[in-house]
N, C-alpha and C. Protein backbone atom coordinates (compact mmCIF):
# COMPACT_ATOMS: atom_id res chain seq x y z
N UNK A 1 8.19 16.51 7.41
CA UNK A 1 7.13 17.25 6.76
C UNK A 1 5.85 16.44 6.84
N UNK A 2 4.71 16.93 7.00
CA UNK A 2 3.45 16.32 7.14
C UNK A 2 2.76 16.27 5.56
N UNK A 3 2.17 15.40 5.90
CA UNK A 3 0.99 15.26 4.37
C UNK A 3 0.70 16.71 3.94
N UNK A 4 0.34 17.82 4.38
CA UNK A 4 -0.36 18.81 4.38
C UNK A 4 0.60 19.39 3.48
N UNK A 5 1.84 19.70 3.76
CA UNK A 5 2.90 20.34 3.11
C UNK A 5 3.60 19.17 2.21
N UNK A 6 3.42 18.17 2.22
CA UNK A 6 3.89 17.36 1.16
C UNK A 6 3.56 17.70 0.18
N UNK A 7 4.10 17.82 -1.11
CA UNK A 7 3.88 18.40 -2.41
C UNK A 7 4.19 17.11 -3.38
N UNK A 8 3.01 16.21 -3.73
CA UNK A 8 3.29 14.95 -4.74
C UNK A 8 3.62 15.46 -6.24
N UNK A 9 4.65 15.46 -6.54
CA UNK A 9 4.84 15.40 -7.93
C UNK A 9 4.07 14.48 -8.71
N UNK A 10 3.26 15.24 -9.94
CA UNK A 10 2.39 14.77 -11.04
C UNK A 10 1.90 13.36 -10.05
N UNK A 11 0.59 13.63 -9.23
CA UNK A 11 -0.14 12.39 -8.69
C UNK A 11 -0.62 11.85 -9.27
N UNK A 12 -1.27 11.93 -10.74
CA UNK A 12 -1.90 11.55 -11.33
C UNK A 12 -1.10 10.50 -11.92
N UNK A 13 0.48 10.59 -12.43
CA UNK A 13 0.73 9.15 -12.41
C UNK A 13 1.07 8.17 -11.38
N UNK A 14 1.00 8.06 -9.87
CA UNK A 14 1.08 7.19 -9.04
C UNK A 14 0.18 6.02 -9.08
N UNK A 15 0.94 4.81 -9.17
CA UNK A 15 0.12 3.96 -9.68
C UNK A 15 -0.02 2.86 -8.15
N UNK A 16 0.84 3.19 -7.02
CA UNK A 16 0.73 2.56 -5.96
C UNK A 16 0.96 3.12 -5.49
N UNK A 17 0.08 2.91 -4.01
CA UNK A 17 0.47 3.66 -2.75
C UNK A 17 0.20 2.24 -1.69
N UNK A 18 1.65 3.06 -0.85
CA UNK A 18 1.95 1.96 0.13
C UNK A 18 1.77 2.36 1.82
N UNK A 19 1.04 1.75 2.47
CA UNK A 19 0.95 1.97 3.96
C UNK A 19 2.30 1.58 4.53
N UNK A 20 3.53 2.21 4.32
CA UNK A 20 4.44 2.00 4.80
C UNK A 20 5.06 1.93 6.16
N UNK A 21 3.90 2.56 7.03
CA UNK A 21 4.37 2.21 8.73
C UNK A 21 4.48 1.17 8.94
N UNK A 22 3.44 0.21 8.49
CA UNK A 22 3.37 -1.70 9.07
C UNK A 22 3.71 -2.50 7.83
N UNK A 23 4.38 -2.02 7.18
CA UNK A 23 4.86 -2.59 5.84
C UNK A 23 6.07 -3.14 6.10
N UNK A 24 6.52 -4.86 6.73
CA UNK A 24 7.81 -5.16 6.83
C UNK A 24 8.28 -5.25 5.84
N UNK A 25 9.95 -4.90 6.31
CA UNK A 25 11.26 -4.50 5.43
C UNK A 25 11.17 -5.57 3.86
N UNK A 26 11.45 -6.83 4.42
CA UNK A 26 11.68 -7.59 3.20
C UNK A 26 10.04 -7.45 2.42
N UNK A 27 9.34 -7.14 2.92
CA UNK A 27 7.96 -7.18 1.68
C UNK A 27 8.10 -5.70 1.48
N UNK A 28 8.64 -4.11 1.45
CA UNK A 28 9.07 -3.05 1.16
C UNK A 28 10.70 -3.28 -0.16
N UNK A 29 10.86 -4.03 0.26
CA UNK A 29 12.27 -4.59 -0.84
C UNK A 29 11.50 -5.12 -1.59
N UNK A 30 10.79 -6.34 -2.00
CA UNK A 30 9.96 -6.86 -2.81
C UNK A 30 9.18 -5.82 -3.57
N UNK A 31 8.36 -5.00 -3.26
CA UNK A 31 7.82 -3.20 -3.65
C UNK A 31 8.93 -3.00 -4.32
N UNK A 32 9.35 -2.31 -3.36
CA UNK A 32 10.70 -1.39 -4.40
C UNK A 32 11.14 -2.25 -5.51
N UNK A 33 11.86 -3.28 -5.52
CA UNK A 33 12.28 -3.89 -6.75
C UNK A 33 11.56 -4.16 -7.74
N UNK A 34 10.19 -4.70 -7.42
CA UNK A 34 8.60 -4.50 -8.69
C UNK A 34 8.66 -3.06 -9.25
N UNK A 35 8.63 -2.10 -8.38
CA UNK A 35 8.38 -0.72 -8.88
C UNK A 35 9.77 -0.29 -9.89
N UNK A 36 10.83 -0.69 -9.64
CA UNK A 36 12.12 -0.10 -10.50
C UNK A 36 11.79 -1.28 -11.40
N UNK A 37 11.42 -2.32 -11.25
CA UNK A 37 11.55 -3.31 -12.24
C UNK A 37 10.53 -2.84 -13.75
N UNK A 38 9.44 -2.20 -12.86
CA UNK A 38 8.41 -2.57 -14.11
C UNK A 38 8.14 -0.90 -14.40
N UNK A 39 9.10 0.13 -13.73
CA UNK A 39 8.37 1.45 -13.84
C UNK A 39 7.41 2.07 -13.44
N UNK A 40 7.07 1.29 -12.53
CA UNK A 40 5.48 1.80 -11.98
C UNK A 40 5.67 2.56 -10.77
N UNK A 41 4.96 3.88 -10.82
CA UNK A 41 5.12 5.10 -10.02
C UNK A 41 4.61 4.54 -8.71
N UNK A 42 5.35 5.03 -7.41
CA UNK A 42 4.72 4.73 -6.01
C UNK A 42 5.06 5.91 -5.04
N UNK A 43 4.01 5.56 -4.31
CA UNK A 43 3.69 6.55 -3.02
C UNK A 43 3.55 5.69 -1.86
N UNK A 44 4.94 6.26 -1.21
CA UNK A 44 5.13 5.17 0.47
C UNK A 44 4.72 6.62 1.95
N UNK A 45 3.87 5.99 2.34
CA UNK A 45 3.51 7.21 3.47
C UNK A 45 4.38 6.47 4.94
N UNK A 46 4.85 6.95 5.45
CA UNK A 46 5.25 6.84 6.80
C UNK A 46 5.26 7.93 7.98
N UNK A 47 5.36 7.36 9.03
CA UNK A 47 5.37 8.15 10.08
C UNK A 47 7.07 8.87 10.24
N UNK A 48 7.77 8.31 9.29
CA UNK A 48 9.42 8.60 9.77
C UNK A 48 9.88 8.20 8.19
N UNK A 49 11.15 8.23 7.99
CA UNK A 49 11.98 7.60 6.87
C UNK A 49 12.21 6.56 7.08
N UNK A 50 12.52 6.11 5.99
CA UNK A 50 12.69 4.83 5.87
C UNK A 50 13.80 4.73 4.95
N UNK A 51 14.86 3.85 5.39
CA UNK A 51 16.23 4.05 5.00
C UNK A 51 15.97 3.08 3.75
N UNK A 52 15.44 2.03 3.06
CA UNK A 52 15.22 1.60 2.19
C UNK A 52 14.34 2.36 1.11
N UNK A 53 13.59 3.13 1.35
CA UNK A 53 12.88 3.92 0.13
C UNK A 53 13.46 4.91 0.04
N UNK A 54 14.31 5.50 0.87
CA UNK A 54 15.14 6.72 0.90
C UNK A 54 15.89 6.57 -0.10
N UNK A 55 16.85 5.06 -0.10
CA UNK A 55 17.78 4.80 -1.08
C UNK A 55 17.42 4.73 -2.27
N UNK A 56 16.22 4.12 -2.87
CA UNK A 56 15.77 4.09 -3.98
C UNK A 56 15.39 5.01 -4.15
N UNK A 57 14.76 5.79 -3.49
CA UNK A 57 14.82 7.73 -3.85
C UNK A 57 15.98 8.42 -4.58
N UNK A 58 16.75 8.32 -4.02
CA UNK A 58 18.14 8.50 -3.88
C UNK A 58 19.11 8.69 -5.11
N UNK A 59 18.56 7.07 -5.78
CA UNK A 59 19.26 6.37 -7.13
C UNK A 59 18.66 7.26 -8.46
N UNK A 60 18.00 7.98 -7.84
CA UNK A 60 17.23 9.05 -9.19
C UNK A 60 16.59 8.02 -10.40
N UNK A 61 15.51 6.98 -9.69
CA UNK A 61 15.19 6.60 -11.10
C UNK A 61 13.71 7.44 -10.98
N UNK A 62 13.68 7.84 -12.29
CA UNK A 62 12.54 8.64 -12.82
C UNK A 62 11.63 7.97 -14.02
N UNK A 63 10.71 8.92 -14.26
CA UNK A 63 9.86 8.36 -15.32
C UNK A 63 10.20 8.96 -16.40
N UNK A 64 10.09 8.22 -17.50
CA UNK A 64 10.14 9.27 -19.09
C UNK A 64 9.90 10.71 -19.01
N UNK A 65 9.17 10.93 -17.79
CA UNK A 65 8.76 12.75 -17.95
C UNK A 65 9.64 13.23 -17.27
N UNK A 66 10.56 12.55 -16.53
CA UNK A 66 11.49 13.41 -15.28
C UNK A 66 10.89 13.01 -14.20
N UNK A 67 9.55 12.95 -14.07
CA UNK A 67 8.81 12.51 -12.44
C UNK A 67 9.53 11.70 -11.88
N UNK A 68 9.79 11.57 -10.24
CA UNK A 68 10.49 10.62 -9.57
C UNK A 68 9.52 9.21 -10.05
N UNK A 69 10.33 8.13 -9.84
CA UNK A 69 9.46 6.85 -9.49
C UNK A 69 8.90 6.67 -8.60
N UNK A 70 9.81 6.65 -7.74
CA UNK A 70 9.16 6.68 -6.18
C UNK A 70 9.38 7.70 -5.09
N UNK A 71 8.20 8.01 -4.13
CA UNK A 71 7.90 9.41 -3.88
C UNK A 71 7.80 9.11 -2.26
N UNK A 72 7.93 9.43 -0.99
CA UNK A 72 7.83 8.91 0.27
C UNK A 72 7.41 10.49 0.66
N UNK A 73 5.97 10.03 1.71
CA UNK A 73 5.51 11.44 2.20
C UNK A 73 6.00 10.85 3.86
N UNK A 74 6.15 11.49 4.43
CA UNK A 74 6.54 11.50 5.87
C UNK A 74 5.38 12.10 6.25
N UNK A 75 4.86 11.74 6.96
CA UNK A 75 3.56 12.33 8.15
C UNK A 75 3.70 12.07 9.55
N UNK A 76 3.03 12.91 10.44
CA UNK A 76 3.05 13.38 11.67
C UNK A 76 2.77 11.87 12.20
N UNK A 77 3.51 11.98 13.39
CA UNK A 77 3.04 10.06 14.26
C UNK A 77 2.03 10.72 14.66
N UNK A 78 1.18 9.22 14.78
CA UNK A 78 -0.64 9.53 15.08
C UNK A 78 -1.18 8.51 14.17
N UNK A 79 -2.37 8.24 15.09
CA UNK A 79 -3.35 7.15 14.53
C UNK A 79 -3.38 7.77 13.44
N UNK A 80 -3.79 7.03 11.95
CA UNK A 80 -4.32 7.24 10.88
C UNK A 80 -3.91 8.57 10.14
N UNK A 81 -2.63 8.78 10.61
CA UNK A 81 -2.01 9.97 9.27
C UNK A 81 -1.24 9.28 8.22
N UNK A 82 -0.48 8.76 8.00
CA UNK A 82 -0.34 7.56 6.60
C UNK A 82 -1.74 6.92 6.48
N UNK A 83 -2.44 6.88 7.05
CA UNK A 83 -4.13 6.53 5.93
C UNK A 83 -4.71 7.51 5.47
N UNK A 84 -4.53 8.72 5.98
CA UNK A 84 -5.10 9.86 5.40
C UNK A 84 -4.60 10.34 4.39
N UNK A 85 -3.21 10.59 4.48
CA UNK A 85 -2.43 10.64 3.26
C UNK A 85 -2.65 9.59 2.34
N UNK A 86 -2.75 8.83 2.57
CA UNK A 86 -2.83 7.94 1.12
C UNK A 86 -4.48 8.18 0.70
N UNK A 87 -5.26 7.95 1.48
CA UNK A 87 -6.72 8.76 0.67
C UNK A 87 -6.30 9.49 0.11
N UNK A 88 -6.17 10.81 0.70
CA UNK A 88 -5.92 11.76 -0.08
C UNK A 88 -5.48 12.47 -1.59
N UNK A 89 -4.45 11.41 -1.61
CA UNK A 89 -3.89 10.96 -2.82
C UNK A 89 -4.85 10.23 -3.65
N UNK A 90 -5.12 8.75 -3.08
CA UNK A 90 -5.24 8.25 -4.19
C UNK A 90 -6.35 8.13 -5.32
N UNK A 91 -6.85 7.53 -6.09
CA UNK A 91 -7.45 7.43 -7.24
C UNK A 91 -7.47 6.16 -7.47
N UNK A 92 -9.15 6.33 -8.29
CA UNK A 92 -9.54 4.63 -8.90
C UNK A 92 -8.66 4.06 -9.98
N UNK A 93 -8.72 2.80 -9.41
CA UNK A 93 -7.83 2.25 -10.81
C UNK A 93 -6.43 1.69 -10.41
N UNK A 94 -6.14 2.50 -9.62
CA UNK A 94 -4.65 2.31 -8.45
C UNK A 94 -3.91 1.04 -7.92
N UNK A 95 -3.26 0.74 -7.06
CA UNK A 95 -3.24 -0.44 -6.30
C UNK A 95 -2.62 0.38 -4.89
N UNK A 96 -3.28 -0.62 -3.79
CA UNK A 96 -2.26 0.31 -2.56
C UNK A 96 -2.24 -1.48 -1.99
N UNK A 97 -1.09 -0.73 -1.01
CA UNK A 97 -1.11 -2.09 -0.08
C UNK A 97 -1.06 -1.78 1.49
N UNK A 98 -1.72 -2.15 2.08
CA UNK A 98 -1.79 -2.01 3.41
C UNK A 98 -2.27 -3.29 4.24
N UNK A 99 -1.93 -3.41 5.83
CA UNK A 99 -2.55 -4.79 6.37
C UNK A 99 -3.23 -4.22 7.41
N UNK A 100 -3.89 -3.14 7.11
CA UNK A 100 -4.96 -2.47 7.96
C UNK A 100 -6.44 -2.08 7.00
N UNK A 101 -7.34 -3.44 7.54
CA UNK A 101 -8.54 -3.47 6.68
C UNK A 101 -9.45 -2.26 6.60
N UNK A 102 -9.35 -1.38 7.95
CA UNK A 102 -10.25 -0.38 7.53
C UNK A 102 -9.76 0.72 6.35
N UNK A 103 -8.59 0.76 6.72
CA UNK A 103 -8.05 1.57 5.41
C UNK A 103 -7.95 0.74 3.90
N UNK A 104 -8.24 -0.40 4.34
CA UNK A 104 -8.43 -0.93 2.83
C UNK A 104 -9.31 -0.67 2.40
N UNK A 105 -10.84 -1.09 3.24
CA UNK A 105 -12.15 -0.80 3.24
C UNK A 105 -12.07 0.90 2.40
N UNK A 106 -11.43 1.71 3.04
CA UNK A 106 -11.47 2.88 2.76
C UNK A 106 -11.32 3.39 1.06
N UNK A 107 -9.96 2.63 0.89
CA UNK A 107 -9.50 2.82 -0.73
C UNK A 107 -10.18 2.32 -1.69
N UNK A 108 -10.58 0.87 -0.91
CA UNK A 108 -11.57 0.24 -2.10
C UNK A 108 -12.36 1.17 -2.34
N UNK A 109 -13.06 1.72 -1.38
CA UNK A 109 -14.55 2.65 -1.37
C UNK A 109 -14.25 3.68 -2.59
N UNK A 110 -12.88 3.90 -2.75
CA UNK A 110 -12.54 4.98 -4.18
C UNK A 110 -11.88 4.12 -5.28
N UNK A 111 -12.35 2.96 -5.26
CA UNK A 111 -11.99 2.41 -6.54
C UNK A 111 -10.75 1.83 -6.59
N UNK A 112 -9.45 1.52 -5.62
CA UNK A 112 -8.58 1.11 -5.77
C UNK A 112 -8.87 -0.63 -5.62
N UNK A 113 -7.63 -1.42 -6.13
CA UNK A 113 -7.71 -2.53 -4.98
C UNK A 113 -6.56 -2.88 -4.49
N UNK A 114 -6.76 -3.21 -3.38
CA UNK A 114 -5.94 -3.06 -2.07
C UNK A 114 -5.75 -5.00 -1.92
N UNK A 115 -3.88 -4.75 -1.85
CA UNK A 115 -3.46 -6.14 -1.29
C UNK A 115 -2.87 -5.84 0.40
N UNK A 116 -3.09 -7.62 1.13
CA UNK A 116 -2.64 -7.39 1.95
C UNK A 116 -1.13 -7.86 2.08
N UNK A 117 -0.50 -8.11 3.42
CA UNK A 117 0.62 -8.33 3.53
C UNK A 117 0.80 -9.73 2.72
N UNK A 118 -0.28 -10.73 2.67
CA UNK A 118 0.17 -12.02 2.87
C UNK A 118 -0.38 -11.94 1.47
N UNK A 119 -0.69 -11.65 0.53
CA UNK A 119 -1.16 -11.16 -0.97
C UNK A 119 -2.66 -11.64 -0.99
N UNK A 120 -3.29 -11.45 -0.20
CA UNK A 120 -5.26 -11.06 -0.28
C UNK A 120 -5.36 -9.93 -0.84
N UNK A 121 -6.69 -10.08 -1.34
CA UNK A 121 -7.30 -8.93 -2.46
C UNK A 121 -8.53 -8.40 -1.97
N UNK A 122 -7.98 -6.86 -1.96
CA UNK A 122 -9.80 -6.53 -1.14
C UNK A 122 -10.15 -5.40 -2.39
N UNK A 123 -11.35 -5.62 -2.74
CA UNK A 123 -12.03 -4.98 -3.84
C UNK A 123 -13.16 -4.08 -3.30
N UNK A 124 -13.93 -3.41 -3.92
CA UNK A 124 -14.63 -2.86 -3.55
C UNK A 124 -16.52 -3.37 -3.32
N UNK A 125 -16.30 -4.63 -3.78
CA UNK A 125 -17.07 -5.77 -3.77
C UNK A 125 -16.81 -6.79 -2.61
N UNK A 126 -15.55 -7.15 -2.07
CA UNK A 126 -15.28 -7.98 -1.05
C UNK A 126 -15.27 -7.14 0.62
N UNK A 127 -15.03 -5.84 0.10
CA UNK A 127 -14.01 -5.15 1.38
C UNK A 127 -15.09 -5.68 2.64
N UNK A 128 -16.23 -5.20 2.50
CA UNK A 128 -16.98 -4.88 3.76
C UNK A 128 -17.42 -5.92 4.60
N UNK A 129 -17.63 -7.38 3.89
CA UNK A 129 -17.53 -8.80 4.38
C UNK A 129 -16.35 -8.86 5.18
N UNK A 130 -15.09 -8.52 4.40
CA UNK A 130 -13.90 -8.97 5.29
C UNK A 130 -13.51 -7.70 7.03
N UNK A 131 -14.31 -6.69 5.76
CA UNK A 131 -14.34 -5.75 7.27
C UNK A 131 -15.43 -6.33 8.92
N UNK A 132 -16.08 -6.94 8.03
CA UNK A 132 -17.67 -7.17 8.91
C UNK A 132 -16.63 -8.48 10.15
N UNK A 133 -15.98 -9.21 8.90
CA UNK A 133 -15.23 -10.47 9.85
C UNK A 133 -14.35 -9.77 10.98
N UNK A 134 -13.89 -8.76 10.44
CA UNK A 134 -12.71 -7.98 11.16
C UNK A 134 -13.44 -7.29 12.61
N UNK A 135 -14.50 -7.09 12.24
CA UNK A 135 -15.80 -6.40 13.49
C UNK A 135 -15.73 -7.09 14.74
N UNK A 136 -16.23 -8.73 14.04
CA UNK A 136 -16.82 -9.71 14.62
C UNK A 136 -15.73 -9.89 15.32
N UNK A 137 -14.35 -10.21 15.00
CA UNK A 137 -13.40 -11.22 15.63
C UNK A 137 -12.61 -9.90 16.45
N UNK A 138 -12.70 -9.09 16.83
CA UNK A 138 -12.43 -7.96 17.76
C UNK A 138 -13.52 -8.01 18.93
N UNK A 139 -14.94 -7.79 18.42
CA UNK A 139 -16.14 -8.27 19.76
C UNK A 139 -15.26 -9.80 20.71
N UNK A 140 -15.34 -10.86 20.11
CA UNK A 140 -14.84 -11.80 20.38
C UNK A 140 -13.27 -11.32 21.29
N UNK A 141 -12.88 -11.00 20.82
CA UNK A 141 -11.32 -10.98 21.38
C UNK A 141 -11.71 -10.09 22.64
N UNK A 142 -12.46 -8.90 22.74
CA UNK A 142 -13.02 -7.92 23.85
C UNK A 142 -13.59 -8.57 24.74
N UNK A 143 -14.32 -9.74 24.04
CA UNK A 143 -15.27 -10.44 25.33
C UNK A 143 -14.46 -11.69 25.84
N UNK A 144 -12.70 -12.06 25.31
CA UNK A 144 -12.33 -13.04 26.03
C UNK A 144 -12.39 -14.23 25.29
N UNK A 145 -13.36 -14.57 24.36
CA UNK A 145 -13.95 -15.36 24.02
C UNK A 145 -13.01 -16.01 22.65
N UNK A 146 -12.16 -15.20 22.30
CA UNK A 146 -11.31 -15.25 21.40
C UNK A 146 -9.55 -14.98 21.25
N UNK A 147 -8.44 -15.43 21.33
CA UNK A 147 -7.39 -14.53 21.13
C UNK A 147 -6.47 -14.85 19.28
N UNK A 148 -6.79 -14.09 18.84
CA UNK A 148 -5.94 -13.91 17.75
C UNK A 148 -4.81 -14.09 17.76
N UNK A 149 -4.17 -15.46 16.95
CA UNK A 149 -2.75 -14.87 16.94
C UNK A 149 -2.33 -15.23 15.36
N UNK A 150 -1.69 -14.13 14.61
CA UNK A 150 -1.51 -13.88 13.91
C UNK A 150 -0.18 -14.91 13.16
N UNK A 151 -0.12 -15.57 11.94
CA UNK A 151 0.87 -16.57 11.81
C UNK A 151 1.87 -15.95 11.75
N UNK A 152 3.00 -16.49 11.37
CA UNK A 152 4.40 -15.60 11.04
C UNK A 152 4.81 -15.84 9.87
N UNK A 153 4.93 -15.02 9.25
CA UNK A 153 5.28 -14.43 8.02
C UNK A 153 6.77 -15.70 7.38
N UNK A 154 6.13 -16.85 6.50
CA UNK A 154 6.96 -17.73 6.11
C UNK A 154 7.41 -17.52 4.80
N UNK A 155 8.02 -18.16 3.90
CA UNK A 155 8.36 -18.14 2.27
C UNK A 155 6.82 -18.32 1.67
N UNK A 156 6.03 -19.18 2.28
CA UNK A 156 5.10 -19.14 1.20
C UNK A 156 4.46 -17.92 1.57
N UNK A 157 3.97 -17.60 2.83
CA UNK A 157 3.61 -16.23 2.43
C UNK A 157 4.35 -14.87 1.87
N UNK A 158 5.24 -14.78 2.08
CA UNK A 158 6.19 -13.90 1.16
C UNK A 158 6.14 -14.20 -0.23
N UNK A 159 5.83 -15.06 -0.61
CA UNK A 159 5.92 -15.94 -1.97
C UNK A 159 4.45 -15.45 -2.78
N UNK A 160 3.53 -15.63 -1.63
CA UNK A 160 1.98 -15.47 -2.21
C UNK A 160 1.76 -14.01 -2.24
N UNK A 161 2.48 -13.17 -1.59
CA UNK A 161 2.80 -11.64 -1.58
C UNK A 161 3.47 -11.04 -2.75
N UNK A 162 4.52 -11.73 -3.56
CA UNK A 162 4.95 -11.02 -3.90
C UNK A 162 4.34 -11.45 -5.57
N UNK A 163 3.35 -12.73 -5.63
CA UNK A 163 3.02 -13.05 -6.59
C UNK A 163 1.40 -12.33 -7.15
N UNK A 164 0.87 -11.78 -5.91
CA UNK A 164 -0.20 -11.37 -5.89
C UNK A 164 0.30 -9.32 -6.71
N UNK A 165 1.18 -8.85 -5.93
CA UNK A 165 1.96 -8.52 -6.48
C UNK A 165 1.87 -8.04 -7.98
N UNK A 166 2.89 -8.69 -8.57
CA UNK A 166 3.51 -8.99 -10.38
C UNK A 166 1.99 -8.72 -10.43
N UNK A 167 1.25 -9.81 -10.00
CA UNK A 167 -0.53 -10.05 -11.24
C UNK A 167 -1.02 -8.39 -11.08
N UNK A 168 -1.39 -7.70 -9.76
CA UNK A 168 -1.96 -6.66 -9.83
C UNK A 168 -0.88 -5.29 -10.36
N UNK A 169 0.35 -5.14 -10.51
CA UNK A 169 0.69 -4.41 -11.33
C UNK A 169 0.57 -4.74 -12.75
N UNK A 170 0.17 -6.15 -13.33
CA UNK A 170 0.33 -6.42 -14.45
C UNK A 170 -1.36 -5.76 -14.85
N UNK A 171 -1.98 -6.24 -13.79
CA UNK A 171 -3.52 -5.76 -14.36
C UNK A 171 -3.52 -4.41 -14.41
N UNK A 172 -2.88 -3.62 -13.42
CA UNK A 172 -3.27 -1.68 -13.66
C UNK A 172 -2.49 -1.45 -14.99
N UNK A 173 -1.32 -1.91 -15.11
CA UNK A 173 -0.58 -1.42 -16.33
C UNK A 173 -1.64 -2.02 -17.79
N UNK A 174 -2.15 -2.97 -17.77
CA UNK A 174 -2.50 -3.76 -18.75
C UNK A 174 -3.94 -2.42 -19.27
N UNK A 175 -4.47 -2.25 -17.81
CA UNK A 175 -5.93 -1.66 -18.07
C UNK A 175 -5.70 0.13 -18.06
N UNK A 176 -4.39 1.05 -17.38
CA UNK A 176 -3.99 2.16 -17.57
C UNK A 176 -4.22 2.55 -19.12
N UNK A 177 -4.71 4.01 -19.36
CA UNK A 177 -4.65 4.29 -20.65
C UNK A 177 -2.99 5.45 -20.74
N UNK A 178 -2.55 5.60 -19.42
CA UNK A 178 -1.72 6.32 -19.63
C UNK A 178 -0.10 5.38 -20.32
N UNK A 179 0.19 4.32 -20.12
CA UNK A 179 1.05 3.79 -20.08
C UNK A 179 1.35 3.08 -21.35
C-alpha cells in the first residue's frame, strides 16, 4: 500500500517517525525497544516490510486509547516516497530519525528535531549549515577533489545513537501536553 492509501491511526499522537529504508537493523531494534519501553507512538515508512517492525506490530502493544504503538506505512520504491510520507505526517514538536540531511533539513523546517544514525541533532536552527556542508562536500566529491568515506558503524557509535535517543524521547515526553 502506498502513503496515499495509508490510513494513520490517530496521527496526532505519533511522537516519532522513522526513515526506515536506510535505518540499519540493530539501530531499528534499539527504536523499537525505546518505543515499547517508554510508550511512545511511532511511524516507520519503508519502501517494503520490514520483518522487525512487523513483529512488534504484531505483539499488539497499544496505547491507553487502543491506538497501535507502532504503525509502518509501506510506500511505493522511488526516490523520496518514505520522505514524503513522513512530511506528510509529521508535526512540530516530534522527533524523526533519518541519515538523509535533506529530509532532515525538511522536518526541521516543520518544527521537528531530527537525529541522525550516529545520534547528531539537526534543529531547525542548525539544519541548513549542516545542509550547506552537505552541498559543499558533494561539489568536491563531483569535481574529484574529494572522496567520502563514511566510518563504520562501531559500539560507540551505536552507543552515542542510542543515547541521543533516551535524551530526545525524554525531552518530547517531558515538553508533550498530551502525555
Amino acid at each position: 500500500m502506498d502513503h496515499t492509501s495509508f490510513e494513520l491511526k490517530n496521527p496526532s499522537r505519533i511522537q516519532l517517525y522513522v526513515d526506515a529504508d536506510a535505518c540499519q537493523r540493530n539501530l531499528r531494534l534499539i527504536i523499537l525497544k525505546a518505543v515499547v519501553r517508554r510508550g511512545f507512538p511511532a511511524l516507520f515508512a519503508a519502501d517494503r516490510s520490514l520483518p522487525d517492525v512487523s513483529a512488534v506490530m504484531q505483539e499488539a502493544h497499544t496505547l491507553t486509547d487502543g491506538y497501535p504503538l507502532v504503525q509502518m506505512a509501506i510506500v511505493p520504491k522511488g526516490d523520496d516516497s518514505a520522505d514524503d510520507c513522513l512530511v506528510q505526517y509529521a508535526h512540530a514538536g516530534a522527533l524523526a530519525i533519518t541519515r538523509d540531511i535533506i529530509l532532515a533539513a525538511r522536518l526541521a523546517e516543520l518544527g521537528l528535531v531530527v537525529l541522525d544514525d550516529r545520534g547528531g541533532v539537526f534543529t531547525k536552527e542548525n539544519v541548513r549549515e549542516r545542509l550547506s556542508v552537505r552541498n559543499m562536500m558533494t561539489e568536491l566529491r563531483d569535481y574529484g577533489i574529494f572522496a567520502e568515506r563514511t566510518r563504520p558503524m562501531g559500539p560507540r557509535e551505536i552507543q552515542a545513537f542510542s543515547n541521543a535517543l533516551d535524551r530526545e524521547i525524554t525531552r518530547v515526553l517531558k515538553n508533550s501536553v498530551e502525555f
